[in-house]
PDB file of N, CA and C in Angstrom:
ATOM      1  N   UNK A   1      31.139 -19.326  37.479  1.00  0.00           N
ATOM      2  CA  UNK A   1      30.840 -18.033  36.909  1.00  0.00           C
ATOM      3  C   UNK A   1      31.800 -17.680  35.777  1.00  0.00           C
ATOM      4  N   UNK A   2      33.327 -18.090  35.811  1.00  0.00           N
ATOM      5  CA  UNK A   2      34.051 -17.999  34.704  1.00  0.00           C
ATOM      6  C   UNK A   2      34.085 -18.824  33.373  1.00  0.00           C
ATOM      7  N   UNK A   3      33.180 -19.442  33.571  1.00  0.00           N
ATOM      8  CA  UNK A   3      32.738 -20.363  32.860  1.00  0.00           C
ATOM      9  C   UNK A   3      31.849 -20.071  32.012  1.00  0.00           C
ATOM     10  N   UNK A   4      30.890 -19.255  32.441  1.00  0.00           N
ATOM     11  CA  UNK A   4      29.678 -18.551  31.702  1.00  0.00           C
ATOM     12  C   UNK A   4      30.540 -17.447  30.697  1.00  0.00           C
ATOM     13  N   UNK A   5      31.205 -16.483  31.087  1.00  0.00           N
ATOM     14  CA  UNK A   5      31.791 -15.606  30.296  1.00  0.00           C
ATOM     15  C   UNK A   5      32.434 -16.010  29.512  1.00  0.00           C
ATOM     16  N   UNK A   6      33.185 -17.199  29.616  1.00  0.00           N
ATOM     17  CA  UNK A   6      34.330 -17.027  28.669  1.00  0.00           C
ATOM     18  C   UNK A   6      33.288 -17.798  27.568  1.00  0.00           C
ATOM     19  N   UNK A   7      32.514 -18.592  27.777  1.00  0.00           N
ATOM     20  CA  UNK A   7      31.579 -19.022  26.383  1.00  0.00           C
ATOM     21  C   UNK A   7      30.812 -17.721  25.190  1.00  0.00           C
ATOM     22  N   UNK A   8      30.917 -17.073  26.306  1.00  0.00           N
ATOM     23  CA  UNK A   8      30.317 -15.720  25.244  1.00  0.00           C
ATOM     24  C   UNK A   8      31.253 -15.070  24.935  1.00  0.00           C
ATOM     25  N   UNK A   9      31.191 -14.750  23.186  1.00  0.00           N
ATOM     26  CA  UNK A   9      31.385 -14.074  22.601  1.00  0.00           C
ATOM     27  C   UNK A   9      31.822 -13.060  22.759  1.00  0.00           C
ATOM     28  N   UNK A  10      32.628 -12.206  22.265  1.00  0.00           N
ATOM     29  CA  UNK A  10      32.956 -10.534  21.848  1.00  0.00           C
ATOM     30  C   UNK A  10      32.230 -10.054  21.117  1.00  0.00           C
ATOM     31  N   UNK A  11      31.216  -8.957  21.284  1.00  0.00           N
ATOM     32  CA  UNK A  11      30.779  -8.682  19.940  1.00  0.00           C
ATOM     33  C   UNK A  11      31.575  -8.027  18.936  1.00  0.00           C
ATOM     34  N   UNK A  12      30.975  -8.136  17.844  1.00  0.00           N
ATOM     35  CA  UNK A  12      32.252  -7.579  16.965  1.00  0.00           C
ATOM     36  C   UNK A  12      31.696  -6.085  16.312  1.00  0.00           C
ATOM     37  N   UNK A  13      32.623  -4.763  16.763  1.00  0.00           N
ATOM     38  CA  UNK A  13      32.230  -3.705  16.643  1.00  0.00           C
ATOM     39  C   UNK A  13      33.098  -3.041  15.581  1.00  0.00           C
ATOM     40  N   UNK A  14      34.059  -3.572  14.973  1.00  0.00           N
ATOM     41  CA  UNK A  14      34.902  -2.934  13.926  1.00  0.00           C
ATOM     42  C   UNK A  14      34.110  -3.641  12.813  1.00  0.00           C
ATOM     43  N   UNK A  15      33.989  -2.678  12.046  1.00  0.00           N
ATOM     44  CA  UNK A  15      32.853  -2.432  10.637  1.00  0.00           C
ATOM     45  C   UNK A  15      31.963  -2.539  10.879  1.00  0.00           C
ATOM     46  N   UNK A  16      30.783  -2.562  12.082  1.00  0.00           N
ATOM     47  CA  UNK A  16      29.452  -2.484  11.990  1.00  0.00           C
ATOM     48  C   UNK A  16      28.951  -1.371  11.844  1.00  0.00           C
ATOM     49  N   UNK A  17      29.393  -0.562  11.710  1.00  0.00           N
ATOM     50  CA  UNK A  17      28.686   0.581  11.052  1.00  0.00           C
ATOM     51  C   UNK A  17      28.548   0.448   9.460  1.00  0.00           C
ATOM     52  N   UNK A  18      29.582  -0.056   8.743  1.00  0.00           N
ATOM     53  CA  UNK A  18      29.750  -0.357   8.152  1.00  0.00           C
ATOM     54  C   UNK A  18      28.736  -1.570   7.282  1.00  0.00           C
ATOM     55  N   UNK A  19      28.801  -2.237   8.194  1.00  0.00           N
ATOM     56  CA  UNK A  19      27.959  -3.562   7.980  1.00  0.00           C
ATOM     57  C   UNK A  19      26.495  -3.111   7.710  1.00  0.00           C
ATOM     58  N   UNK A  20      26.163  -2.812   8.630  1.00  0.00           N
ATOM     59  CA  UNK A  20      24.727  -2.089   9.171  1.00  0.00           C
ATOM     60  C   UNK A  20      24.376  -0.775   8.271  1.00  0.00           C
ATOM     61  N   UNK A  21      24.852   0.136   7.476  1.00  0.00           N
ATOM     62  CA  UNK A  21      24.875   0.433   6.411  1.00  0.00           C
ATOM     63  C   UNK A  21      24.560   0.116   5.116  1.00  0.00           C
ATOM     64  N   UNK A  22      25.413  -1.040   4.786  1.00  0.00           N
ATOM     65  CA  UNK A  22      25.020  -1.646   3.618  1.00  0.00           C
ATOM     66  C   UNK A  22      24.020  -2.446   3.402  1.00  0.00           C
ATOM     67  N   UNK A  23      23.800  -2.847   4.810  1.00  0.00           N
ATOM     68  CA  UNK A  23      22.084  -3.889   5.275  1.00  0.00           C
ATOM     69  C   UNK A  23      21.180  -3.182   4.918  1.00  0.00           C
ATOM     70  N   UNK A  24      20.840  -1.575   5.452  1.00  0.00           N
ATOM     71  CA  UNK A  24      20.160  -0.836   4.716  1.00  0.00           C
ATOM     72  C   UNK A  24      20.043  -0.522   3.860  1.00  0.00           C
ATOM     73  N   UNK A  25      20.556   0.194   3.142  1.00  0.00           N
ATOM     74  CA  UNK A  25      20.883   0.206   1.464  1.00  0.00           C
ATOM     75  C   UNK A  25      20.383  -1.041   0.508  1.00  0.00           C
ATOM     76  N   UNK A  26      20.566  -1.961   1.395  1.00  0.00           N
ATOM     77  CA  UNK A  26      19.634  -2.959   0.512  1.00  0.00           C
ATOM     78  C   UNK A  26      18.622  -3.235   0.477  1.00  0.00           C
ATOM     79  N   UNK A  27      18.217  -3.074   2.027  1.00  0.00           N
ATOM     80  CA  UNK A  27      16.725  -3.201   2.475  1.00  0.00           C
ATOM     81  C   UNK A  27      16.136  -1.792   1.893  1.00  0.00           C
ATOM     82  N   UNK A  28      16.351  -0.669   1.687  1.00  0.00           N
ATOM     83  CA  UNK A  28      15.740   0.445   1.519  1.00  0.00           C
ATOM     84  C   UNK A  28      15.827   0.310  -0.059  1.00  0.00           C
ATOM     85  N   UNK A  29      16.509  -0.115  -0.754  1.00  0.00           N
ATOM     86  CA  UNK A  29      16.894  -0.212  -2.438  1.00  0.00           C
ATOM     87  C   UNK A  29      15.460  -1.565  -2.764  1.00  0.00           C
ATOM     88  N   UNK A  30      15.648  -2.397  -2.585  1.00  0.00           N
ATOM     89  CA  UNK A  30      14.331  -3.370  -2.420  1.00  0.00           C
ATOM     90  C   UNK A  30      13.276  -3.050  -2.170  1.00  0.00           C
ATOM     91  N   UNK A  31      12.990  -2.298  -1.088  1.00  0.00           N
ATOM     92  CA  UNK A  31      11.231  -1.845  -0.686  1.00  0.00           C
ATOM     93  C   UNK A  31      11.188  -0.803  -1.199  1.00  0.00           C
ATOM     94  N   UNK A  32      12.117   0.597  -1.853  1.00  0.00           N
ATOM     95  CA  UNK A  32      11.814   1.287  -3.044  1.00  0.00           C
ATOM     96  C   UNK A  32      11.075   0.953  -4.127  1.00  0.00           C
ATOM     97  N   UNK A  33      12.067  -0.590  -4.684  1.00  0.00           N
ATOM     98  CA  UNK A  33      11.585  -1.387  -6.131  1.00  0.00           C
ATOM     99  C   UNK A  33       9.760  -1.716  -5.883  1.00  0.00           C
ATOM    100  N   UNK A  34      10.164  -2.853  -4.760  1.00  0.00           N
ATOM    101  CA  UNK A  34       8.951  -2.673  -4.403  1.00  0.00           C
ATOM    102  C   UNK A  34       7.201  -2.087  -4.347  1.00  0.00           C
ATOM    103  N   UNK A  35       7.537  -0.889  -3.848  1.00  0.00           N
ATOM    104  CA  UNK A  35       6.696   0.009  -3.310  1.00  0.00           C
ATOM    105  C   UNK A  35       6.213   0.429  -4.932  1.00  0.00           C
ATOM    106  N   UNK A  36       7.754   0.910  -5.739  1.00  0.00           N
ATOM    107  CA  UNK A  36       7.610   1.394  -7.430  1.00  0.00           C
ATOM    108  C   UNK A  36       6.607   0.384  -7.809  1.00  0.00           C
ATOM    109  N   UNK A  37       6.687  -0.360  -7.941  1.00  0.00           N
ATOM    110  CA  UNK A  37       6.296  -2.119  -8.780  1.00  0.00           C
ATOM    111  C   UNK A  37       4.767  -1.458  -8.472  1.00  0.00           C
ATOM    112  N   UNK A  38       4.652  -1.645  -6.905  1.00  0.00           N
ATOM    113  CA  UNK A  38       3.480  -1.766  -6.545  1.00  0.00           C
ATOM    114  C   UNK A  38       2.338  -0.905  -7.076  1.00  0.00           C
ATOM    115  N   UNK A  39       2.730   0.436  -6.827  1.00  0.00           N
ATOM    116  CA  UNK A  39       2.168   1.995  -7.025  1.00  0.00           C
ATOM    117  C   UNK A  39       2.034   1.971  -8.658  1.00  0.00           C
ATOM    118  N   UNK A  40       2.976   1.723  -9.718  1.00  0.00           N
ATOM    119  CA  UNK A  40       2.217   1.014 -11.084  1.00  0.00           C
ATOM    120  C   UNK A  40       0.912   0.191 -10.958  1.00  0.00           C
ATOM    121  N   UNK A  41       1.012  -1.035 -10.513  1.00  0.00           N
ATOM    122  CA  UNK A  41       0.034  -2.001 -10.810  1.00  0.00           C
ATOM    123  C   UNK A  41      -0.968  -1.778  -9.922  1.00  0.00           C
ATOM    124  N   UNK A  42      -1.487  -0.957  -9.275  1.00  0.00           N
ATOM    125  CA  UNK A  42      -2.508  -0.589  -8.078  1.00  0.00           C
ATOM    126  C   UNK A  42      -2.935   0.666  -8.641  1.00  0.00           C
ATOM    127  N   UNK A  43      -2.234   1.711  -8.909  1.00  0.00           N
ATOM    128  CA  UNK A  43      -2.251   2.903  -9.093  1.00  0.00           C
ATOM    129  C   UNK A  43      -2.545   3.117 -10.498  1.00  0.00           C
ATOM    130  N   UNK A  44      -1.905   3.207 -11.393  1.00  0.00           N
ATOM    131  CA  UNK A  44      -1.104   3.525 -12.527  1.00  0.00           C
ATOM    132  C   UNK A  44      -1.803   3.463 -13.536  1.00  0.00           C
ATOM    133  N   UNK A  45      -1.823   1.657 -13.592  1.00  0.00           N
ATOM    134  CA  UNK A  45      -2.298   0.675 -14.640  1.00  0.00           C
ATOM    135  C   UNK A  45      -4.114   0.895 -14.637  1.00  0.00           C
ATOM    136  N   UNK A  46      -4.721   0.996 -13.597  1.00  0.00           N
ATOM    137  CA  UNK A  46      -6.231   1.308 -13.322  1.00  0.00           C
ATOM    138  C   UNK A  46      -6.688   2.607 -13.788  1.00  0.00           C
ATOM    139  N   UNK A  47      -5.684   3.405 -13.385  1.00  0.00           N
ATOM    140  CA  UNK A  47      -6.262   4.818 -13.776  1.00  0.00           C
ATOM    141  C   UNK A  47      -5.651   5.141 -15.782  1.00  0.00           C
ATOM    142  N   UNK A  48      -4.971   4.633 -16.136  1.00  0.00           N
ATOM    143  CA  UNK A  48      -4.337   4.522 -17.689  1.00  0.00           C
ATOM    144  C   UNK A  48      -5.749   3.578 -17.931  1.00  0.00           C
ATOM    145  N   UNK A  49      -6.295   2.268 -17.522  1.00  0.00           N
ATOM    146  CA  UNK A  49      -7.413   1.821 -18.293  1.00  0.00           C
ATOM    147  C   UNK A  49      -8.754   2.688 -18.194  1.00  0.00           C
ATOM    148  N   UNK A  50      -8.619   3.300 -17.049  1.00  0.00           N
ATOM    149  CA  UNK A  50     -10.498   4.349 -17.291  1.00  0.00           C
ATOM    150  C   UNK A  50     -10.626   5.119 -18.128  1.00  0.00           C
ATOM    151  N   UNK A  51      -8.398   5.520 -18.377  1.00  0.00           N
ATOM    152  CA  UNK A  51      -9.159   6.391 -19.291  1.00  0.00           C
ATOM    153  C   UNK A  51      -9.116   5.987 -20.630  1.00  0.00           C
ATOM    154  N   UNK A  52      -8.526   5.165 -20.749  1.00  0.00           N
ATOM    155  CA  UNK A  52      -9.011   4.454 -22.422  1.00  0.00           C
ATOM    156  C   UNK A  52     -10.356   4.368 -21.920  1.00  0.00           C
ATOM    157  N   UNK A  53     -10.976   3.725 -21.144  1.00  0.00           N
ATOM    158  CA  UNK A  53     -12.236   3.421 -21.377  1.00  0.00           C
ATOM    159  C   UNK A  53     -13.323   4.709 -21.655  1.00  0.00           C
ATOM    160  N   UNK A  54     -12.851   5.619 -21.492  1.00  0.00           N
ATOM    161  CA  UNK A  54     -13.615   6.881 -21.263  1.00  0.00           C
ATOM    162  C   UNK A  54     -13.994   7.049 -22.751  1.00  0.00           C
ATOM    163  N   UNK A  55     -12.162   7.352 -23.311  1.00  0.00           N
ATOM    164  CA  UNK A  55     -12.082   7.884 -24.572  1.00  0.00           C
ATOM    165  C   UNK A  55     -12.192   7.208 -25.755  1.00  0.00           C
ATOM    166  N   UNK A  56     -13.018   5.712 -25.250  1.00  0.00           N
ATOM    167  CA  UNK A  56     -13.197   4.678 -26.614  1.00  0.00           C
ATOM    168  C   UNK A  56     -14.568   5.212 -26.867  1.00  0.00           C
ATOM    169  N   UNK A  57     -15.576   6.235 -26.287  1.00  0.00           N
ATOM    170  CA  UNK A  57     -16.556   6.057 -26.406  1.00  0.00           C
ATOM    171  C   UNK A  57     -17.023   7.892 -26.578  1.00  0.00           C
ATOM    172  N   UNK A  58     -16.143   8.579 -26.462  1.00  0.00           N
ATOM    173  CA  UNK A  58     -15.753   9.925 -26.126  1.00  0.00           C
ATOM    174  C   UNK A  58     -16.020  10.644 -27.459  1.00  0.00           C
ATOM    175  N   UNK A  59     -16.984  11.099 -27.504  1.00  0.00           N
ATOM    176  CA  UNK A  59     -17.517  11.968 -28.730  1.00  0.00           C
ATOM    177  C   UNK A  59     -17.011  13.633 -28.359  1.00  0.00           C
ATOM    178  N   UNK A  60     -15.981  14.042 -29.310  1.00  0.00           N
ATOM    179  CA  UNK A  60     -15.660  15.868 -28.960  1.00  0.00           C
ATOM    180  C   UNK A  60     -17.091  16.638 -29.229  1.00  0.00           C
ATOM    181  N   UNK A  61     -17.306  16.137 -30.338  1.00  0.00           N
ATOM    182  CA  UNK A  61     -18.296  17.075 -31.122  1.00  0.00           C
ATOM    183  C   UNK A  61     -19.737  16.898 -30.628  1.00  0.00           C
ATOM    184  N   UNK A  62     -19.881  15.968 -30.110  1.00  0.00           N
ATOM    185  CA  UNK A  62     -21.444  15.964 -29.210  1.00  0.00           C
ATOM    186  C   UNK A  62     -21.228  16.815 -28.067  1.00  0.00           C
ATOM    187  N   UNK A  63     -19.938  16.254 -27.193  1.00  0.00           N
ATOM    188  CA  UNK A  63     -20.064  17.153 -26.484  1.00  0.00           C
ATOM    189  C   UNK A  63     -19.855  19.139 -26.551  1.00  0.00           C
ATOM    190  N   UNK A  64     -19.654  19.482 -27.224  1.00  0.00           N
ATOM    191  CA  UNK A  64     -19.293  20.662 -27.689  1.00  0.00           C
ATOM    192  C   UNK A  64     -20.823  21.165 -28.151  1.00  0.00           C
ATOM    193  N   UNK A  65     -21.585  19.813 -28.734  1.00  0.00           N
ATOM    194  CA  UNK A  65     -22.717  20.341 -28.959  1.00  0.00           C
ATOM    195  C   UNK A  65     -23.919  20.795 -27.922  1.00  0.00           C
ATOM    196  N   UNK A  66     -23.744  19.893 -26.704  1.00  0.00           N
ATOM    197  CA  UNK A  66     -24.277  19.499 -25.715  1.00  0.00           C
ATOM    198  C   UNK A  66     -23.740  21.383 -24.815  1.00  0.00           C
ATOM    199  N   UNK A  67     -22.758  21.334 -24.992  1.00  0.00           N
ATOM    200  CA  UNK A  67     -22.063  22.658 -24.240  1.00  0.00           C
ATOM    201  C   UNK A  67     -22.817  23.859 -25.075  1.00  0.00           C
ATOM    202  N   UNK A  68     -22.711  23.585 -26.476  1.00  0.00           N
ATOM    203  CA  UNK A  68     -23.789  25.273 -26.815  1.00  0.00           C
ATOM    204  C   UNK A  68     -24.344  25.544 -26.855  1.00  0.00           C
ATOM    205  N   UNK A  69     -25.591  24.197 -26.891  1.00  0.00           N
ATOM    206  CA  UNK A  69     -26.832  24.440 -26.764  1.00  0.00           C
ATOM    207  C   UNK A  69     -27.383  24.595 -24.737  1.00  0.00           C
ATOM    208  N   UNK A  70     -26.459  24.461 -24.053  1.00  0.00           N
ATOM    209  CA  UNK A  70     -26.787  24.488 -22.614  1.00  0.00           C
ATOM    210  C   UNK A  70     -26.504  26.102 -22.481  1.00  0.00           C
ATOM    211  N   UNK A  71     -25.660  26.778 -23.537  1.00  0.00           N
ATOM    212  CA  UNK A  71     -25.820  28.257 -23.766  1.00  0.00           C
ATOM    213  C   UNK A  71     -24.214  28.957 -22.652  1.00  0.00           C
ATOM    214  N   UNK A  72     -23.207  27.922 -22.384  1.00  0.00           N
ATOM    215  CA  UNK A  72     -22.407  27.999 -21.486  1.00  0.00           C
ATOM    216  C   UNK A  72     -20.850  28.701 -22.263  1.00  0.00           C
ATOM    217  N   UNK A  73     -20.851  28.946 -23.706  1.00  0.00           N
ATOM    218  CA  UNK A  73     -20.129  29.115 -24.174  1.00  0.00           C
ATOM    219  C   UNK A  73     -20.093  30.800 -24.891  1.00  0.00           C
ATOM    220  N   UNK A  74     -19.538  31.245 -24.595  1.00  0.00           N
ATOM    221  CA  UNK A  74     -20.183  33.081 -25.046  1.00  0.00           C
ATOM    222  C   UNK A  74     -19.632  32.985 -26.084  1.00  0.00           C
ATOM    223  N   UNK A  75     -18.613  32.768 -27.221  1.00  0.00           N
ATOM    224  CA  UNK A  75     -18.438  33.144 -28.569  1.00  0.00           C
ATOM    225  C   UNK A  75     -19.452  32.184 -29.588  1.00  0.00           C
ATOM    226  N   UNK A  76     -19.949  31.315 -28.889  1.00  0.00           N
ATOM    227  CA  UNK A  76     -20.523  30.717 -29.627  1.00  0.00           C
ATOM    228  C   UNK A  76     -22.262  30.690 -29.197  1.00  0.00           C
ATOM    229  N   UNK A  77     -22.893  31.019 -30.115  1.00  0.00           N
ATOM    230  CA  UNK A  77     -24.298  31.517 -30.025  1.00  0.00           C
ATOM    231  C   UNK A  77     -25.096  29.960 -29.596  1.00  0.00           C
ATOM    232  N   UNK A  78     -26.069  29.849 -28.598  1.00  0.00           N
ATOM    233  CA  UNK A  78     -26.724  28.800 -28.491  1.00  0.00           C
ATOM    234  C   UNK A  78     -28.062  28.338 -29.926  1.00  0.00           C
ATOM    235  N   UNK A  79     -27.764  27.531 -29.824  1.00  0.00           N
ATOM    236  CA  UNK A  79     -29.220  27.228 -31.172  1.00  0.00           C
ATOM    237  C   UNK A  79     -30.182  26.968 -30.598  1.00  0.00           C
ATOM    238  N   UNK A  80     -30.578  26.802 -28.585  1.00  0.00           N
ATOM    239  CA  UNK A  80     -31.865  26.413 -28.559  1.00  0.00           C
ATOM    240  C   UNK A  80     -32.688  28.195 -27.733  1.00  0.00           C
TER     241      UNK A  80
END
């Protein structure tokens, strides 16, 4: 039986708080970057291309025309 104990170890408790601290900080500094990286290229980048795509094709003045003649605009008189 003294045999078993003395093969094991001490754990070692001076600076693990310490230790175990800075483990986090890295792990939490990384899956920040991460998560950032991610939420661009999923998020970001998709919704920045619809709307180019919107506004390559995006007429003001039709639509404005489309709005006065539907009669939705009060300073401006409908033409139909």
């Amino acid at each position: 039986m003294s045999e078993v104990t003395a093969k094991i170890p001490k754990p070692v408790l001076r600076g693990l708080h310490n230790t175990s601290i800075k483990r986090n900080l890295v792990v939490a500094t990384v899956l920040s970057i991460v998560s950032g990286v991610a939420f661009n290229y999923l998020y970001v980048e998709p919704k920045r291309q619809a709307y180019a795509d919107f506004y390559k094709t995006y007429d003001a003045n039709k639509h404005f025309e489309r709005i006065k003649n539907a009669g939705l605009l009060q300073s401006v008189p409908s033409d139909a």
